[in-house]
N, C-alpha and C. Protein backbone atom coordinates (compact mmCIF):
# COMPACT_ATOMS: atom_id res chain seq x y z
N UNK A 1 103.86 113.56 104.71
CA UNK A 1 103.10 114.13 103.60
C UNK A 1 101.62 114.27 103.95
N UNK A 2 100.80 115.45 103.15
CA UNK A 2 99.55 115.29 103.79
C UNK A 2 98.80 115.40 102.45
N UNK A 3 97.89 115.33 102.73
CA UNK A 3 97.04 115.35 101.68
C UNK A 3 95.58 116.75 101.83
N UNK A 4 95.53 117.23 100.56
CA UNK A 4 95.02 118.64 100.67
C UNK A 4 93.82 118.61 99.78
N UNK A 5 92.78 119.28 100.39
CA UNK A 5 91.68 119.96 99.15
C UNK A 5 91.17 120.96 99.96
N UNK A 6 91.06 122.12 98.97
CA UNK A 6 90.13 123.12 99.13
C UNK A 6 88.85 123.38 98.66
N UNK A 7 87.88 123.59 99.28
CA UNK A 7 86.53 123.95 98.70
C UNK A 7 86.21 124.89 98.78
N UNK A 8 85.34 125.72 98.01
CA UNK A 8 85.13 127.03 97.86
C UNK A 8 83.89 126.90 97.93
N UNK A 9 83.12 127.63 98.62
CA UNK A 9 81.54 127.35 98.79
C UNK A 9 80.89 127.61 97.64
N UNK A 10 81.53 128.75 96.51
CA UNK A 10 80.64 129.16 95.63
C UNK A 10 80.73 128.22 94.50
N UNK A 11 82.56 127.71 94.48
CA UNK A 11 82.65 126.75 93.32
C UNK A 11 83.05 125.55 93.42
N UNK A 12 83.19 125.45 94.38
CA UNK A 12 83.32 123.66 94.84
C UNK A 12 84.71 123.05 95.10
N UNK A 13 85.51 122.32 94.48
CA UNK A 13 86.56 122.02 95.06
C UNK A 13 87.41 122.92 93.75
N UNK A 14 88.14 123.47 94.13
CA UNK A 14 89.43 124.80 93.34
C UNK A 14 90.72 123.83 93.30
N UNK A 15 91.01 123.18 94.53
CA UNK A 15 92.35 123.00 94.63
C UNK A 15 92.63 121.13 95.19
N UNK A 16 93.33 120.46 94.62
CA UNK A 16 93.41 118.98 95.30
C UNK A 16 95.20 118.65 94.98
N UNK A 17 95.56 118.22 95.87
CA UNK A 17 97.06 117.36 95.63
C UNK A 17 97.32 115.86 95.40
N UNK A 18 98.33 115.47 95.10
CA UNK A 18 98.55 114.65 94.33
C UNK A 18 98.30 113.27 95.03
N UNK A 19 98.43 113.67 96.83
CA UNK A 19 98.28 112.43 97.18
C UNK A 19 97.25 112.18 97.69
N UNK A 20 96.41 113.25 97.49
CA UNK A 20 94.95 113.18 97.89
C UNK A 20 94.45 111.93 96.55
N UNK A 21 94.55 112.37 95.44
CA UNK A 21 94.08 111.84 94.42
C UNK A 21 94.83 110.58 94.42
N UNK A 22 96.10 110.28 94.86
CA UNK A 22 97.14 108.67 94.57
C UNK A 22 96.05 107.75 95.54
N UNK A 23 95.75 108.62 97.00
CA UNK A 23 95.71 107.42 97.99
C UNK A 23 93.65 107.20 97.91
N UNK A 24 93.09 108.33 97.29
CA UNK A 24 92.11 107.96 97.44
C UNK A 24 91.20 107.52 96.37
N UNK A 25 91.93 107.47 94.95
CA UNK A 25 91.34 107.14 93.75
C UNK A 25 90.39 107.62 93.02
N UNK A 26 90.72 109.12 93.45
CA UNK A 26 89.98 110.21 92.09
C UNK A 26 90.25 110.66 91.19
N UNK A 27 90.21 111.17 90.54
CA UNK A 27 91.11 112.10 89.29
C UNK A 27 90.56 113.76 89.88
N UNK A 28 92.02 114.15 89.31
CA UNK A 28 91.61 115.79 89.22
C UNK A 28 90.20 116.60 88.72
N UNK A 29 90.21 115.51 87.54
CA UNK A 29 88.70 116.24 86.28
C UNK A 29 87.60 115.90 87.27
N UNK A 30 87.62 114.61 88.14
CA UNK A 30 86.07 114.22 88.84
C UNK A 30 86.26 115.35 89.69
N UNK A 31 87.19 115.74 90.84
CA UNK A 31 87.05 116.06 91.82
C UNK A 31 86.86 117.71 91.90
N UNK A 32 87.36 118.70 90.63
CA UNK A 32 87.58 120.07 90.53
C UNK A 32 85.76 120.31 90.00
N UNK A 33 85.53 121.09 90.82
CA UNK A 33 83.92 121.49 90.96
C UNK A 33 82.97 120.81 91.57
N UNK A 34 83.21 120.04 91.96
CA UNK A 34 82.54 119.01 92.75
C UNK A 34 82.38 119.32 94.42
N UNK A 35 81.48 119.52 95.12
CA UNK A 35 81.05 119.65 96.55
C UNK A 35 81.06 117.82 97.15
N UNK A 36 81.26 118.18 98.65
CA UNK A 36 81.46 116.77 98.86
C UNK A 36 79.92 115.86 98.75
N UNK A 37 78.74 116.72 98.38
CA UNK A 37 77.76 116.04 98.51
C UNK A 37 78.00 115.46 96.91
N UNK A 38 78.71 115.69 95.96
CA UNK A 38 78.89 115.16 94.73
C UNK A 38 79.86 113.83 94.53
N UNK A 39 80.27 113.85 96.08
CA UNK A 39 81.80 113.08 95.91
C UNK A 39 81.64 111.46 96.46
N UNK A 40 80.73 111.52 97.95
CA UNK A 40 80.79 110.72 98.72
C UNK A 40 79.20 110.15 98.66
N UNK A 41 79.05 109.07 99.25
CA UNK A 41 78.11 108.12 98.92
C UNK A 41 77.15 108.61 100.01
N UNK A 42 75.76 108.25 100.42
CA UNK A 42 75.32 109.05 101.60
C UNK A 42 75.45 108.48 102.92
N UNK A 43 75.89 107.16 102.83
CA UNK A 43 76.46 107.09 104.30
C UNK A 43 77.83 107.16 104.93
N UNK A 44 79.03 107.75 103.53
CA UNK A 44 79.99 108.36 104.26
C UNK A 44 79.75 109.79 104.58
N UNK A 45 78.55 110.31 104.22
CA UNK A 45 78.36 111.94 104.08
C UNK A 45 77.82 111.78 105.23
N UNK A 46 77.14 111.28 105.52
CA UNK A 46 76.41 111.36 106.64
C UNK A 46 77.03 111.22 107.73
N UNK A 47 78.17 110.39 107.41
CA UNK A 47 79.62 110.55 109.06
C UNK A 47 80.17 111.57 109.01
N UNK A 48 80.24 112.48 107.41
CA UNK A 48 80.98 113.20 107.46
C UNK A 48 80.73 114.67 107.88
N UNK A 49 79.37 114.76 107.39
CA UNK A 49 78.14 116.01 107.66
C UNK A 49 78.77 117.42 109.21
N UNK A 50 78.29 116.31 110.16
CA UNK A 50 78.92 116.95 110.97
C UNK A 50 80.08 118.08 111.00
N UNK A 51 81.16 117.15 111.00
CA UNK A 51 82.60 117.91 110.77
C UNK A 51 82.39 118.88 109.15
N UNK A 52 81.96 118.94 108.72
CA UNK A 52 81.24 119.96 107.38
C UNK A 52 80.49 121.03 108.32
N UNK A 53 79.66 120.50 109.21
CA UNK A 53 78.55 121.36 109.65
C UNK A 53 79.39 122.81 110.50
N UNK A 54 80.40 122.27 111.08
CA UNK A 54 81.23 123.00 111.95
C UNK A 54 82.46 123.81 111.71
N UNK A 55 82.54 123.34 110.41
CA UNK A 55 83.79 124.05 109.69
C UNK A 55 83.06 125.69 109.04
N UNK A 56 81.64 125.09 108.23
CA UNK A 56 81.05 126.27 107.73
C UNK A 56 80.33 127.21 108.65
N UNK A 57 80.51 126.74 109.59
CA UNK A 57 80.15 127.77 111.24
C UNK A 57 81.28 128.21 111.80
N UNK A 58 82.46 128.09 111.07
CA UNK A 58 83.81 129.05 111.01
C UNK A 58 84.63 128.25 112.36
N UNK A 59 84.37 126.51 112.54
CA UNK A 59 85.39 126.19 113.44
C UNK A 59 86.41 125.69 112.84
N UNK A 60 87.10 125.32 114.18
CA UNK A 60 88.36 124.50 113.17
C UNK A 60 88.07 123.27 113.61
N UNK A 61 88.05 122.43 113.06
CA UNK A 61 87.77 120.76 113.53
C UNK A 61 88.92 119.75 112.94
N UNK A 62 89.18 118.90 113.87
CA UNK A 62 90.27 118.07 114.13
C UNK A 62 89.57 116.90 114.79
N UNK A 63 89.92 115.70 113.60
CA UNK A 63 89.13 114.27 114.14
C UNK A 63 90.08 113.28 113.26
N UNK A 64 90.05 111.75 113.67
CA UNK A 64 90.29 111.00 112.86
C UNK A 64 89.71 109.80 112.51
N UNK A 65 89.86 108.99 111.32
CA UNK A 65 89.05 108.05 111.15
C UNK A 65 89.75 107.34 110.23
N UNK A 66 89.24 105.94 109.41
CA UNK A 66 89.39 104.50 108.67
C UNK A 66 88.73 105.48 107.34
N UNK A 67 89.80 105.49 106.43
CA UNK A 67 89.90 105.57 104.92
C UNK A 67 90.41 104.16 104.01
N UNK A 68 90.01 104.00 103.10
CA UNK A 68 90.51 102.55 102.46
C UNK A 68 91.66 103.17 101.80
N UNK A 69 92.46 102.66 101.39
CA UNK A 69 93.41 103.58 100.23
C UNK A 69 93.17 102.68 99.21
N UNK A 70 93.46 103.76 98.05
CA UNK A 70 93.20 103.45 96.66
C UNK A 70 93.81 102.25 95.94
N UNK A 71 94.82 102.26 95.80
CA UNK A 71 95.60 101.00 95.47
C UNK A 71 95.63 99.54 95.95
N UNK A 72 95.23 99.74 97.51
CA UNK A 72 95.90 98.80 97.92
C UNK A 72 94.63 98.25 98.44
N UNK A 73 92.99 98.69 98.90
CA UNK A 73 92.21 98.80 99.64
C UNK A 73 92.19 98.61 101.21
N UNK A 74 93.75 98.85 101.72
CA UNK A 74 93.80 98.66 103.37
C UNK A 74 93.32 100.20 103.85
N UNK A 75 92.73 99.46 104.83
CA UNK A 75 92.03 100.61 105.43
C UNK A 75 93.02 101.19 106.10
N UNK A 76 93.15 102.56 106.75
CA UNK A 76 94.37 103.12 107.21
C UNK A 76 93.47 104.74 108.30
N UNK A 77 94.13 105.10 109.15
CA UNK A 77 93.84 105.95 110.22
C UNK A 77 94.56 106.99 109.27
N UNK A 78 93.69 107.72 109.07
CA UNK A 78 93.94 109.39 109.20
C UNK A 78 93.67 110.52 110.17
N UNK A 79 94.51 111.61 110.25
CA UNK A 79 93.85 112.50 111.04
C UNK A 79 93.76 113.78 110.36
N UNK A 80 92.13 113.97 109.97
CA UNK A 80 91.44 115.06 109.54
C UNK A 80 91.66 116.79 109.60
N UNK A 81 92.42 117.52 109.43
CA UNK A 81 92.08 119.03 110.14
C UNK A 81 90.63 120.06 109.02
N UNK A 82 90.47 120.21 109.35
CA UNK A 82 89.09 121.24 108.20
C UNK A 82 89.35 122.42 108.70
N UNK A 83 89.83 123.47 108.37
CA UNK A 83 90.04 124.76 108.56
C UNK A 83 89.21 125.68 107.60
N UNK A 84 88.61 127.01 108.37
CA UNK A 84 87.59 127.79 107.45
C UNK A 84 88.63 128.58 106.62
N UNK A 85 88.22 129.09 105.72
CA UNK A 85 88.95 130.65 105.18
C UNK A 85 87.52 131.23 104.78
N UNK A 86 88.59 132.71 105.85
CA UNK A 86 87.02 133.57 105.87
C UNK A 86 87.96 134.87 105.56
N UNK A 87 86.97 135.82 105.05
CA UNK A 87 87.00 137.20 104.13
C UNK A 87 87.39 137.77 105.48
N UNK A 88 87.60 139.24 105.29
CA UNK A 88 87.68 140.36 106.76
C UNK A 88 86.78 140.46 107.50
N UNK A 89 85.68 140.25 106.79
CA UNK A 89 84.47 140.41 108.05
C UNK A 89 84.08 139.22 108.89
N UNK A 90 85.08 137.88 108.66
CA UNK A 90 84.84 136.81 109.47
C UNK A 90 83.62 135.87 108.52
N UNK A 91 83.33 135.88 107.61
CA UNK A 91 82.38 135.50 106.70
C UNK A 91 82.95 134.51 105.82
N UNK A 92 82.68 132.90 106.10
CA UNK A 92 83.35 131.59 105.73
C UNK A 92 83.13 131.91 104.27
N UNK A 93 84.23 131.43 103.13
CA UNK A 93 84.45 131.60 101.96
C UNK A 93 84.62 130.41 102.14
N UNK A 94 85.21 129.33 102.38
CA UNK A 94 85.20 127.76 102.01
C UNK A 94 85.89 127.37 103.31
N UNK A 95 86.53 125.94 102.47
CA UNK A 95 87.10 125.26 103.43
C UNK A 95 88.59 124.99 102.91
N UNK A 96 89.99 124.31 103.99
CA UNK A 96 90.93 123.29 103.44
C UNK A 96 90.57 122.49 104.37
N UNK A 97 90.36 120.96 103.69
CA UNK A 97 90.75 119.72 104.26
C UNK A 97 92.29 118.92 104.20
N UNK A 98 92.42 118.91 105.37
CA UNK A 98 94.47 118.47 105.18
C UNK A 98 94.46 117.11 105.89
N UNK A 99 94.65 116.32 105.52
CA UNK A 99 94.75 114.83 105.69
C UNK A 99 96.35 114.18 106.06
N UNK A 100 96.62 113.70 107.09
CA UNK A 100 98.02 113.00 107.71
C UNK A 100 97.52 111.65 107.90
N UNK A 101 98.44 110.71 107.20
CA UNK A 101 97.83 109.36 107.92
C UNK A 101 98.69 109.15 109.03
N UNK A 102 98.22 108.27 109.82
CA UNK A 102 98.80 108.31 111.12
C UNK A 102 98.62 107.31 111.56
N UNK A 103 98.46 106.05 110.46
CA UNK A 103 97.91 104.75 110.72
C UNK A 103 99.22 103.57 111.26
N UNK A 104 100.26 104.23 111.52
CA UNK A 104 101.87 103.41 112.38
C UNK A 104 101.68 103.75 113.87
N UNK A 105 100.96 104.99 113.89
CA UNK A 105 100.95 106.01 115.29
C UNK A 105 99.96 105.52 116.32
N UNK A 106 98.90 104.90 115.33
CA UNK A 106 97.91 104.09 115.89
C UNK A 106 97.85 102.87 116.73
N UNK A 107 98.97 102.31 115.40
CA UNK A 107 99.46 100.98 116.22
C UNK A 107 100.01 100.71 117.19
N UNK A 108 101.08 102.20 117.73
CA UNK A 108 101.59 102.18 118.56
C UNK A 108 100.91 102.19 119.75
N UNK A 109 99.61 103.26 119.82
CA UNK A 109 99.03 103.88 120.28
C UNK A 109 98.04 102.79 120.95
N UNK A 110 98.01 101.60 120.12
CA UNK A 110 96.64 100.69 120.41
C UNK A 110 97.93 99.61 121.49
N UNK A 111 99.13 99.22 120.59
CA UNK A 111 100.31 98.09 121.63
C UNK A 111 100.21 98.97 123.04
N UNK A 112 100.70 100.41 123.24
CA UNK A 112 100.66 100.93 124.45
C UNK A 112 99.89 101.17 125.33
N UNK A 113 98.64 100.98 124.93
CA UNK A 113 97.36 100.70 125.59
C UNK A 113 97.14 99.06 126.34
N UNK A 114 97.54 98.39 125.15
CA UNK A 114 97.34 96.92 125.65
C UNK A 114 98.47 96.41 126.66
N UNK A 115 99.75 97.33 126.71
CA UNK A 115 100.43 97.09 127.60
C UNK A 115 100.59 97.38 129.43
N UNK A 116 99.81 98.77 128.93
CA UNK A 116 99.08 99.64 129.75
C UNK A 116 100.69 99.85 130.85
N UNK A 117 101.22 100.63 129.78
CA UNK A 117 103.11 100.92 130.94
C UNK A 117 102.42 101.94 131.91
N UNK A 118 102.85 101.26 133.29
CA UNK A 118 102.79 102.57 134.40
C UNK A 118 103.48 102.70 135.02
N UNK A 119 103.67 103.93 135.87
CA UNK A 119 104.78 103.98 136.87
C UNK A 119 104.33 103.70 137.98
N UNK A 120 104.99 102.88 138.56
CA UNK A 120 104.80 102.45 139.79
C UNK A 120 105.89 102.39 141.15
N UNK A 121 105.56 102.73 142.01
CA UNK A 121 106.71 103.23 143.00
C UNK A 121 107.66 102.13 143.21
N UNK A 122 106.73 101.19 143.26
CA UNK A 122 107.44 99.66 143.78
C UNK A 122 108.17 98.98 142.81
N UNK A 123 108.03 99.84 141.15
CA UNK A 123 108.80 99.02 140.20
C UNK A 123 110.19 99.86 140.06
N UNK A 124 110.14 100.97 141.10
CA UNK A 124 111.15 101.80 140.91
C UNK A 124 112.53 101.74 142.05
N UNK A 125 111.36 101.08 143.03
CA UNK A 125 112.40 100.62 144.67
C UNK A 125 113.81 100.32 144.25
N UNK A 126 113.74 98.86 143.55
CA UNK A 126 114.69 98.12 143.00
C UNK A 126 115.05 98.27 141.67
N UNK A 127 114.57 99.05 141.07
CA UNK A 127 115.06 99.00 139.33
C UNK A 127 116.66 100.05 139.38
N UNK A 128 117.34 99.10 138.68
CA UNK A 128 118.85 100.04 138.28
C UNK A 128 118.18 101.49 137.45
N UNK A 129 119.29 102.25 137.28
CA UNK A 129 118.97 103.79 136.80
C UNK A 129 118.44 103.21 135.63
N UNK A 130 119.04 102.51 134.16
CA UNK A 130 118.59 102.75 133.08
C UNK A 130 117.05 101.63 133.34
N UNK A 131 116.82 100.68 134.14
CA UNK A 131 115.60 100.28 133.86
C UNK A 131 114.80 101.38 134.23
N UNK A 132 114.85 102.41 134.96
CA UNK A 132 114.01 103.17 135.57
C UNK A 132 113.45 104.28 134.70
N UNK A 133 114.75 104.71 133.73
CA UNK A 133 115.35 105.80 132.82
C UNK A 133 113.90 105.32 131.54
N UNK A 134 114.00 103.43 131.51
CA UNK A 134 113.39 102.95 130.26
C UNK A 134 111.73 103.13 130.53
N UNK A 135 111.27 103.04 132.04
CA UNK A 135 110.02 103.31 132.18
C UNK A 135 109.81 104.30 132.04
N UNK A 136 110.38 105.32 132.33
CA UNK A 136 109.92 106.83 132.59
C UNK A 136 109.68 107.16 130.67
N UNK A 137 110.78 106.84 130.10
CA UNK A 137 110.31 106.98 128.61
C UNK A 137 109.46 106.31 127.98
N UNK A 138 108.85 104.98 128.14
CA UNK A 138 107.69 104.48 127.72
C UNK A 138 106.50 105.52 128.16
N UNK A 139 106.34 106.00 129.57
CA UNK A 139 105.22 106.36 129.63
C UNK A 139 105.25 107.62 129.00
N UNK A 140 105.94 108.04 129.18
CA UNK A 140 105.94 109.55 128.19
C UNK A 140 105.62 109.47 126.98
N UNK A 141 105.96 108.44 126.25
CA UNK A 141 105.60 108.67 124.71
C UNK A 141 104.05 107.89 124.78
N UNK A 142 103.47 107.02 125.82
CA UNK A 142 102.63 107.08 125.99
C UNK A 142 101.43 107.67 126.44
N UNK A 143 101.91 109.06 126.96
CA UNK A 143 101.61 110.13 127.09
C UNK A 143 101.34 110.66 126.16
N UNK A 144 102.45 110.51 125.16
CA UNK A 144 102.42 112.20 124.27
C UNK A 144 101.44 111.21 123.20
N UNK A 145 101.66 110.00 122.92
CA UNK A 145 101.00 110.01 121.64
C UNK A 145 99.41 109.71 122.19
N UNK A 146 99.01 109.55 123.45
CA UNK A 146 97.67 109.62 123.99
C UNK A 146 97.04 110.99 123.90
N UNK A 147 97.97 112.21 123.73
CA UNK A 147 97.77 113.21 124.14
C UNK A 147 97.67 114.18 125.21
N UNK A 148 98.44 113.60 125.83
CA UNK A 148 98.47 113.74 127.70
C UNK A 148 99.77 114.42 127.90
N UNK A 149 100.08 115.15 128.86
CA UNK A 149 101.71 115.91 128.99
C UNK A 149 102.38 114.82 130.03
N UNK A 150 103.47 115.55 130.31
CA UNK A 150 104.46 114.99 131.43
C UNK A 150 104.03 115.23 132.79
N UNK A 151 102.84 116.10 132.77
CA UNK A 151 102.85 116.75 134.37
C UNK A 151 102.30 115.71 135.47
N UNK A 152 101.67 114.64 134.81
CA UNK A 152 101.72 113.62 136.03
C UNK A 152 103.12 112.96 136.21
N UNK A 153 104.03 112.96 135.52
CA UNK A 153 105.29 112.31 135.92
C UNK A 153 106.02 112.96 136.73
N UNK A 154 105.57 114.53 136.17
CA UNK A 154 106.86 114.89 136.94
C UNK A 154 105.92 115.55 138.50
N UNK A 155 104.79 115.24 138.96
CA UNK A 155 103.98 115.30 140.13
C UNK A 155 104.23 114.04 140.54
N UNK A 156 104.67 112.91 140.26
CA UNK A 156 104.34 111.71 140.60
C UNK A 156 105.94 111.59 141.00
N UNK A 157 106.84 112.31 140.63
CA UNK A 157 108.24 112.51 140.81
C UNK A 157 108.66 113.32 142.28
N UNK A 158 107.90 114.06 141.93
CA UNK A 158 108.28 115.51 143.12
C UNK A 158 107.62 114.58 144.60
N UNK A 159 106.54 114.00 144.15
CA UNK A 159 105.74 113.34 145.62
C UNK A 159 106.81 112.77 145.89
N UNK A 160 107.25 111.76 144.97
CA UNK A 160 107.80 110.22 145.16
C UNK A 160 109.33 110.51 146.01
N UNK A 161 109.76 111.07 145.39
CA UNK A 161 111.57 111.59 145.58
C UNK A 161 111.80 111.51 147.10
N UNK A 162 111.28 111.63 148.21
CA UNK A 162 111.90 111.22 149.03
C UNK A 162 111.82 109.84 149.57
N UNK A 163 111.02 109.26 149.08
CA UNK A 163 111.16 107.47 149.19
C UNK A 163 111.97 106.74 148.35
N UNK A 164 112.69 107.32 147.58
CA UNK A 164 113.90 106.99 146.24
C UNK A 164 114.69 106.69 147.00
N UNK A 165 115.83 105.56 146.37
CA UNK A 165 116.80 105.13 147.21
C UNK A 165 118.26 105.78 146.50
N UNK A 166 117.58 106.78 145.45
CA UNK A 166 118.55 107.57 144.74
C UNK A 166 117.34 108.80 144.28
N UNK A 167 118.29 110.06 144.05
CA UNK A 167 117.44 111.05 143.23
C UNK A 167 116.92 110.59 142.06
N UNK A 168 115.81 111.24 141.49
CA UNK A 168 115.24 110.95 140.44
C UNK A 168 116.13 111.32 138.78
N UNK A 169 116.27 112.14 139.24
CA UNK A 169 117.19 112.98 138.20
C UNK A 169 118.60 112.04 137.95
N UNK A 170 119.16 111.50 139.23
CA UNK A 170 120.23 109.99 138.97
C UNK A 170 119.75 109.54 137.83
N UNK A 171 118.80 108.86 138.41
CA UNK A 171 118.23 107.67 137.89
C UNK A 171 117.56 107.74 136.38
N UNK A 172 117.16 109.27 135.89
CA UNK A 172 116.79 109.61 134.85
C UNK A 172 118.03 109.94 133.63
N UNK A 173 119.25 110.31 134.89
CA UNK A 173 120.15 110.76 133.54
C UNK A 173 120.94 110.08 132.59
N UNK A 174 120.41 108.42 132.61
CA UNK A 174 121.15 107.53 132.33
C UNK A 174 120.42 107.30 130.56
N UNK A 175 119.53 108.36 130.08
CA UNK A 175 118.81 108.25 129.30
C UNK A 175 118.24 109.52 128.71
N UNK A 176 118.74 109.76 127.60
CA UNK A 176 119.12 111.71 127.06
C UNK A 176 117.83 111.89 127.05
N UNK A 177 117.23 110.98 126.69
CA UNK A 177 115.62 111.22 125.95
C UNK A 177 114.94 112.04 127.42
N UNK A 178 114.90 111.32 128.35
CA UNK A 178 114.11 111.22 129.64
C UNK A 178 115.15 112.61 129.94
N UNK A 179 116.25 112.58 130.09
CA UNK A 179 116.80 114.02 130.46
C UNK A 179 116.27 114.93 130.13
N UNK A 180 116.22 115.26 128.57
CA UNK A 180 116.01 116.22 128.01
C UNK A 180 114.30 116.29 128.11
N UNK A 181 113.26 115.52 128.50
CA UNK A 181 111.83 115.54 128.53
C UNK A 181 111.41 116.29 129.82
N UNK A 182 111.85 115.51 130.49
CA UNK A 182 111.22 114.95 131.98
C UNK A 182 112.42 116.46 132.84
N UNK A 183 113.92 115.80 133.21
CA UNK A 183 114.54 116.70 134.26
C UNK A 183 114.67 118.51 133.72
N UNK A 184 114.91 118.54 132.15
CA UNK A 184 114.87 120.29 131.87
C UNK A 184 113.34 120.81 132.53
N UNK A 185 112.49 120.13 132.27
CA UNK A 185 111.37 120.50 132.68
C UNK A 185 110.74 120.70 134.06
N UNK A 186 111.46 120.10 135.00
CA UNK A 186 111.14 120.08 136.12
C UNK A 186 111.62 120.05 137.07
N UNK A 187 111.46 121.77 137.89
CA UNK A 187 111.84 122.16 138.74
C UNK A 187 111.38 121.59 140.18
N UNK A 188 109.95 120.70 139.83
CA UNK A 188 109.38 120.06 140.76
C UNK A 188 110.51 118.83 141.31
N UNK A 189 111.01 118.40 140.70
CA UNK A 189 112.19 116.82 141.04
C UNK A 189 113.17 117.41 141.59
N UNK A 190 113.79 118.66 141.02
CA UNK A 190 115.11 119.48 141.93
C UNK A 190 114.79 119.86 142.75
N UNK A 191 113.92 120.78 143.05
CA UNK A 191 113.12 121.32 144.37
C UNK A 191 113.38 119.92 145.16
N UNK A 192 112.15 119.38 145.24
CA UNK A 192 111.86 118.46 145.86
C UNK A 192 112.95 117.49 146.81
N UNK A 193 113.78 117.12 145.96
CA UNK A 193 115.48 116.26 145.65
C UNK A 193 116.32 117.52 146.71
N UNK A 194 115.85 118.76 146.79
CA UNK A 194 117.22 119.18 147.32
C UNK A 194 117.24 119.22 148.97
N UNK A 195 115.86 118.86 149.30
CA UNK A 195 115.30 119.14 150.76
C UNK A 195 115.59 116.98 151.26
N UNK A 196 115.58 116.22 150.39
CA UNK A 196 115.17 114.74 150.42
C UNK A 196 116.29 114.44 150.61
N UNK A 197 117.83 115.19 149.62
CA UNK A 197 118.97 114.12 149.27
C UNK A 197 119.77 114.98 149.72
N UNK A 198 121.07 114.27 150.71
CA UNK A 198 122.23 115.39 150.68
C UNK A 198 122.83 114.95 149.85
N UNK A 199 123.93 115.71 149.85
CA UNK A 199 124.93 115.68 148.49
C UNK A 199 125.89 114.54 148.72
């Protein structure tokens, strides 16, 4: 679920949803006409200014940050998008702010950091297929939710593959996830695998 408001430069906020108002403890009546310099105190405006400054200069901005929620006062990670809407001639008419919390994604995001999963050649010498299958999918989702792709894995694959004491693609298919991520994607591990391994 996300949470929505629109502002209209001429009339202020037009449009808000329900969980904008549940999680952040406004009412509809405060928030409809109201600009955010009416809304926010001046030293959340002042974090917030910026990402305002860049939206009405017709970008799109994408950030996240610590909101309290309404009910409960736990603070929680959101991630921000501010998108312009502009007339035909490219001429900003307002804004939408669309709000995702993403404060589980975080956690993950902060454990996988502190774990710091890597691939390592030497943890791969001796590892059976599915332990191997289980690293290759940690780092990937440590990847994806870092924001990073697969292409060091599967470069770090194509190098590696002829020091394997099995193909990579073996050793990966013991695990749909890692199949379907990692081997559809890469022609670099088959290539590589077909010059390294006979049949």
């Amino acid at each position: 679920p996300e949470a929505i408001v629109y502002v209209d430069l001429a009339r202020g906020c037009t449009f808000v949803n329900n969980l904008f108002l549940a999680t952040r403890g406004f009412t509809r009546e405060f928030l409809i006409g109201k600009f955010p310099k009416d809304v926010y105190g001046p030293e959340e405006l002042r974090q917030l200014q910026p990402g305002f400054d860049r939206v009405l200069a017709g970008e799109e901005v994408l950030y996240e940050r610590e909101v309290s929620h309404a009910s409960s006062g736990e603070k929680r990670w959101v991630r921000v998008r501010l998108t312009p809407r502009k007339d035909a001639s490219g001429r900003v008419l307002g804004f939408y702010v669309v709000s995702t919390d993403i404060h589980d994604l975080m956690a993950v995001r902060a454990s996988l950091n502190t774990h710091g999963d890597t691939i390592d050649i030497m943890h791969l010498m001796g590892a059976s297929d599915r332990q191997v299958a289980q690293l290759f999918e940690r780092q990937i989702a440590r990847d994806t939710l870092l924001g990073g792709t697969v292409v060091g894995i599967l470069a770090f694959s194509a190098a590696s593959a002829s020091r394997m004491p099995r193909p990579v693609s073996t050793m990966l298919a013991s695990c749909d996830f890692c199949r379907s991520s990692v081997i559809a994607r890469s022609p670099l591990i088959r290539a590589s695998e077909s010059s390294s391994f006979s049949p």
